[in-house]
N, C-alpha and C. Protein backbone atom coordinates (compact mmCIF):
# COMPACT_ATOMS: atom_id res chain seq x y z
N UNK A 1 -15.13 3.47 6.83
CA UNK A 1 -14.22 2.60 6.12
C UNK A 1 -14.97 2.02 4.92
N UNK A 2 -14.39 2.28 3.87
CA UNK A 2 -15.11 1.48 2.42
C UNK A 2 -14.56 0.08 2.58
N UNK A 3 -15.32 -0.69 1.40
CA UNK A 3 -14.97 -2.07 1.19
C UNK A 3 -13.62 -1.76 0.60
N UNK A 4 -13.28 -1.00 -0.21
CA UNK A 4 -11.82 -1.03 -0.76
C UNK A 4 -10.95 -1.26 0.53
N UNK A 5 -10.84 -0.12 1.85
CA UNK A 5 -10.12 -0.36 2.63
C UNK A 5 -9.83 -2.16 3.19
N UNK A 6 -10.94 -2.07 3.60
CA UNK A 6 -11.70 -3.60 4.09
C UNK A 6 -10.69 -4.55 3.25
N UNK A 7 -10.77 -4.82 1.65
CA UNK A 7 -10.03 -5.74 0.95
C UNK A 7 -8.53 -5.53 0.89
N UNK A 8 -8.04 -4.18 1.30
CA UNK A 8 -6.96 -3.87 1.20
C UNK A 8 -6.16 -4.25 2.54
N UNK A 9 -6.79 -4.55 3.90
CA UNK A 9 -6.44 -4.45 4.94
C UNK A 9 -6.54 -6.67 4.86
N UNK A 10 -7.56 -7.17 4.33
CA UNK A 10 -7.65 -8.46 4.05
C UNK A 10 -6.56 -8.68 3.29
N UNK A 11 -5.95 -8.60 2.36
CA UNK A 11 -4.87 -8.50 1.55
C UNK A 11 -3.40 -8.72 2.35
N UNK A 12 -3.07 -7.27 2.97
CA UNK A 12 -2.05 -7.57 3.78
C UNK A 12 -2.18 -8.79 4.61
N UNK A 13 -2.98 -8.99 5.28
CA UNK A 13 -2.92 -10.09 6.51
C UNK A 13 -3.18 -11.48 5.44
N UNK A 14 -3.65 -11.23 4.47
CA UNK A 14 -3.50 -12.60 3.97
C UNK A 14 -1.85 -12.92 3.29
N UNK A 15 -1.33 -11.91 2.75
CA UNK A 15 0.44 -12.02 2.31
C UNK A 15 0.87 -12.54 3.54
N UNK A 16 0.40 -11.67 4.70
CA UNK A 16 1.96 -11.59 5.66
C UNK A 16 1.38 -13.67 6.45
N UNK A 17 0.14 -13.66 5.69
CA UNK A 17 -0.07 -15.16 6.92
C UNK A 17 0.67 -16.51 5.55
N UNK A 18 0.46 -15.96 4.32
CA UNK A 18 0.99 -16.49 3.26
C UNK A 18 2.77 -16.79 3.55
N UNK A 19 3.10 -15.68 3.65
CA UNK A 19 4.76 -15.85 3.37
C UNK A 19 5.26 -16.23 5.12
N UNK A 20 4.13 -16.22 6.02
CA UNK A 20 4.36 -17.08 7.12
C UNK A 20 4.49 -19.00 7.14
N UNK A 21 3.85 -18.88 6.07
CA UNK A 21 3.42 -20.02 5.89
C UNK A 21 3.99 -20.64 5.24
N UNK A 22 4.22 -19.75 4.06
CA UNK A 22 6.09 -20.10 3.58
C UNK A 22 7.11 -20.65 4.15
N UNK A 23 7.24 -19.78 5.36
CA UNK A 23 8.40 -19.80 6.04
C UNK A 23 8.93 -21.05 7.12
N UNK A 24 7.60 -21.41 7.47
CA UNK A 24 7.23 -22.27 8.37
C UNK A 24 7.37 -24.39 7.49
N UNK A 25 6.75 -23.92 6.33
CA UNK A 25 6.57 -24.92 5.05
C UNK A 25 8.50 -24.93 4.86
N UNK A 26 9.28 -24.27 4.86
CA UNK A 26 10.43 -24.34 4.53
C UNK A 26 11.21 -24.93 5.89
N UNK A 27 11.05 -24.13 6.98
CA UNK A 27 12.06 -24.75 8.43
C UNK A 27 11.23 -26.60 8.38
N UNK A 28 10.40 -27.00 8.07
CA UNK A 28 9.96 -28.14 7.85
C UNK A 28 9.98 -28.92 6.82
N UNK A 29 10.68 -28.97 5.69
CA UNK A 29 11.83 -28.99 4.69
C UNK A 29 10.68 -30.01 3.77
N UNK A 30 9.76 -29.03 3.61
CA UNK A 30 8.36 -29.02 2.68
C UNK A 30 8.36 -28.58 1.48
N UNK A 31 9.27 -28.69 0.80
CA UNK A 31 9.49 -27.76 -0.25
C UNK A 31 8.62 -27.40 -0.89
N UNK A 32 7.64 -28.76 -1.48
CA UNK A 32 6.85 -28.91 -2.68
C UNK A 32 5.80 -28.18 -2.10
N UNK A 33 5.20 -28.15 -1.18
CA UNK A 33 4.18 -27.33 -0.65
C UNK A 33 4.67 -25.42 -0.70
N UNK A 34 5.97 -25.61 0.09
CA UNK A 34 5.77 -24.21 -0.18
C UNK A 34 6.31 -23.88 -1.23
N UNK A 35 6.43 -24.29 -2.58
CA UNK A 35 6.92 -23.40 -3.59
C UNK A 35 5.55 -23.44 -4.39
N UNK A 36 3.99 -24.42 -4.03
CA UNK A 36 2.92 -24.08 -4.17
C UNK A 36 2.46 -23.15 -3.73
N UNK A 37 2.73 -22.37 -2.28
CA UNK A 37 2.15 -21.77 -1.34
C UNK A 37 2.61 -20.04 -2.32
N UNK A 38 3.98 -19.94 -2.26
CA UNK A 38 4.81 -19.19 -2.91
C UNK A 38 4.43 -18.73 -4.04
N UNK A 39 4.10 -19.68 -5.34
CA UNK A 39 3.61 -19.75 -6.40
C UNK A 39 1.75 -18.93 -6.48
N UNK A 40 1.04 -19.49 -5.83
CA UNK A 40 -0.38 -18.92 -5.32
C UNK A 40 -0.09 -17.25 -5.12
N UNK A 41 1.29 -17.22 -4.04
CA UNK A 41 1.31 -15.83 -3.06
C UNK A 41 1.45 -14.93 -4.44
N UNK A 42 2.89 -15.35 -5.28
CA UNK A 42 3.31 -14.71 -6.51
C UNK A 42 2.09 -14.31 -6.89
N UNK A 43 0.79 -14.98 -7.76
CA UNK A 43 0.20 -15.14 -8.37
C UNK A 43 -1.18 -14.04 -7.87
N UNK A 44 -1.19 -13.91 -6.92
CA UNK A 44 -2.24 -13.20 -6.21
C UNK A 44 -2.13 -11.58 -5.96
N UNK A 45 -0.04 -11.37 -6.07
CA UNK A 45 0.69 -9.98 -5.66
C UNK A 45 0.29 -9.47 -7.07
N UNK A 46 0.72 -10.31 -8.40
CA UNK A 46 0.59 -10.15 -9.47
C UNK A 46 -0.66 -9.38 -9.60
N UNK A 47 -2.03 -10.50 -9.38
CA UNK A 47 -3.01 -9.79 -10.08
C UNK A 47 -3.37 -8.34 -9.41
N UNK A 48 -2.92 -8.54 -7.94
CA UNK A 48 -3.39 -7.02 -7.03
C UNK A 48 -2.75 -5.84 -7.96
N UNK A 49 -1.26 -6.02 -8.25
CA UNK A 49 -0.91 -4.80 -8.56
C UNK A 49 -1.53 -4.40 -9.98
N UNK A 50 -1.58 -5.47 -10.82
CA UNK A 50 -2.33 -4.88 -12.26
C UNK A 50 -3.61 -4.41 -12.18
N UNK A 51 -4.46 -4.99 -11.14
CA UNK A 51 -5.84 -4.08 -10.75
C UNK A 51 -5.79 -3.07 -10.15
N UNK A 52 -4.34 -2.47 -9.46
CA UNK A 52 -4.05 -1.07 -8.93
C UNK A 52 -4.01 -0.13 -10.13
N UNK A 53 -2.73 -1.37 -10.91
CA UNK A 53 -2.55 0.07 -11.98
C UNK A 53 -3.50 0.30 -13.41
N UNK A 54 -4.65 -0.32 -13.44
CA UNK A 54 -5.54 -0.03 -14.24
C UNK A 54 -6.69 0.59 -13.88
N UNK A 55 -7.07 0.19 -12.35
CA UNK A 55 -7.32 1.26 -11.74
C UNK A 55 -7.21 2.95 -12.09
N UNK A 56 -5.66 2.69 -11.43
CA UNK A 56 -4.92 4.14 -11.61
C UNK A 56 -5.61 5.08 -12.88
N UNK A 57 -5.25 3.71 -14.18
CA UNK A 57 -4.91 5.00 -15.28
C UNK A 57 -6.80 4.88 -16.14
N UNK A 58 -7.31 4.02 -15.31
CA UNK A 58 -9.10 4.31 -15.87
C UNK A 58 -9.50 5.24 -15.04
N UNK A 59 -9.26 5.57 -13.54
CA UNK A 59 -10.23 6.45 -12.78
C UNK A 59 -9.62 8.09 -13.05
N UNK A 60 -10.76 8.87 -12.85
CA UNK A 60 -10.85 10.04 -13.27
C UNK A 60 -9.38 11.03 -12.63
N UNK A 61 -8.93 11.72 -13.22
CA UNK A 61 -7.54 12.69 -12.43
C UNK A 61 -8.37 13.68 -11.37
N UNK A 62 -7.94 13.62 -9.98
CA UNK A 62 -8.66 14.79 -9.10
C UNK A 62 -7.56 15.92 -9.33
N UNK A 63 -8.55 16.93 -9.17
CA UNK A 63 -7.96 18.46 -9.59
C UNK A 63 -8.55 19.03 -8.13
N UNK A 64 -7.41 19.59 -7.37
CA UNK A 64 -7.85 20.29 -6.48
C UNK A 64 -8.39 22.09 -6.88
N UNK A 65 -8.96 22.29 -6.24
CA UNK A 65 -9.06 23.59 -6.21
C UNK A 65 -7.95 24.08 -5.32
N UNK A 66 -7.69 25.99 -6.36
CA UNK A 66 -6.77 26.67 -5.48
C UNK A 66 -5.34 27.00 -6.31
N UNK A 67 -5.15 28.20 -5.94
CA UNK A 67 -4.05 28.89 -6.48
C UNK A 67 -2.49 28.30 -6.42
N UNK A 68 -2.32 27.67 -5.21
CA UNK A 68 -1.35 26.95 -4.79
C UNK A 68 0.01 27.84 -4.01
N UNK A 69 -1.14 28.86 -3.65
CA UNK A 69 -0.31 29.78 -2.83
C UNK A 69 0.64 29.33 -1.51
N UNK A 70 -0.34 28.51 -0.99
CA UNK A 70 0.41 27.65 0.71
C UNK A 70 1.69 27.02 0.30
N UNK A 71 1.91 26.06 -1.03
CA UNK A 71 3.07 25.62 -1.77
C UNK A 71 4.00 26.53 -1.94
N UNK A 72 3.68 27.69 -2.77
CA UNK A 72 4.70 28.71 -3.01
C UNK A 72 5.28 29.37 -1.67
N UNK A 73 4.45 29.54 -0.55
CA UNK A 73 4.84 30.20 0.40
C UNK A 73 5.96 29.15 1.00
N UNK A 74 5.79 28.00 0.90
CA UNK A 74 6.60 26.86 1.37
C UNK A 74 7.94 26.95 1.13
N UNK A 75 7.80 26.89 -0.12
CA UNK A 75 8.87 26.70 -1.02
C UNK A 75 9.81 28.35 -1.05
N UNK A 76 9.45 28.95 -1.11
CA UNK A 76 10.01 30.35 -0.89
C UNK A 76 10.29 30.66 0.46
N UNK A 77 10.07 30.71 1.30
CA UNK A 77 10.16 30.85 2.73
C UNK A 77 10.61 29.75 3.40
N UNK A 78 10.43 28.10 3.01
CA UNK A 78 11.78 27.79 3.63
C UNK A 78 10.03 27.08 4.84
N UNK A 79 10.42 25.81 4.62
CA UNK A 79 8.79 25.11 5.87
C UNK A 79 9.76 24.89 7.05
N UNK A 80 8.60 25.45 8.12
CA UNK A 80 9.18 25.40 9.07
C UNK A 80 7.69 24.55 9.97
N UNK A 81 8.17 23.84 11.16
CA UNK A 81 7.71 23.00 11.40
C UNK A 81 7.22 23.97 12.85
N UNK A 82 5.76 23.94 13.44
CA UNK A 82 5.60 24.94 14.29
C UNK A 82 4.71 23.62 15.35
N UNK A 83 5.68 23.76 16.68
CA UNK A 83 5.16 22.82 17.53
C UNK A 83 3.68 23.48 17.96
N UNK A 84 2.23 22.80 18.09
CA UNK A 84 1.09 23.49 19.19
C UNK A 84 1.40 23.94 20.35
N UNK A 85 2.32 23.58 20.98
CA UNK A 85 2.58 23.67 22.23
C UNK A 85 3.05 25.91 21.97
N UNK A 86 3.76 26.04 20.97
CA UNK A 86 3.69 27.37 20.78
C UNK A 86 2.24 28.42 20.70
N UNK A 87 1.65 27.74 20.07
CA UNK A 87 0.58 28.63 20.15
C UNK A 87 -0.51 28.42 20.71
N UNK A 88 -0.31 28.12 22.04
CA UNK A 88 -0.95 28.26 23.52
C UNK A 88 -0.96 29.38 24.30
């Protein structure tokens, strides 16, 4: 597991404990807190996704190797889904 995973897996559990917290800040008729809490959460989704998508368009394009024969065979022949249990 890289640190990317690591921050990415910190991330979720910090939204989903965020907009818990939200939720909880609201049935307790907290407003001012949670439209701080809310405001932070906004603010944090924001910067994640613009560091995804600059990410995206700075890191290098992967090029697989390969003719792309397994695709064509796919696509022409129609994918068929082959249980293991068959080829026992």
């Amino acid at each position: 597991m890289s640190p990317f995973d690591l921050l990415a897996i910190v991330s979720v559990l910090a939204t989903v404990g965020a907009l818990v917290r939200v939720g909880y800040l609201l049935i307790r008729k907290r407003t001012a807190a949670a439209r701080k809490t809310a405001t932070m959460l906004a603010t944090f989704v924001a910067i994640y996704a613009i560091t995804l998508i600059v990410v995206s368009l700075v890191s290098p394009k992967k090029v697989l190797d390969g003719d792309g024969s397994v695709f064509r065979r796919m696509v022409h022949h129609g994918h068929q889904r082959v249980s293991a249990a068959k080829h026992r």
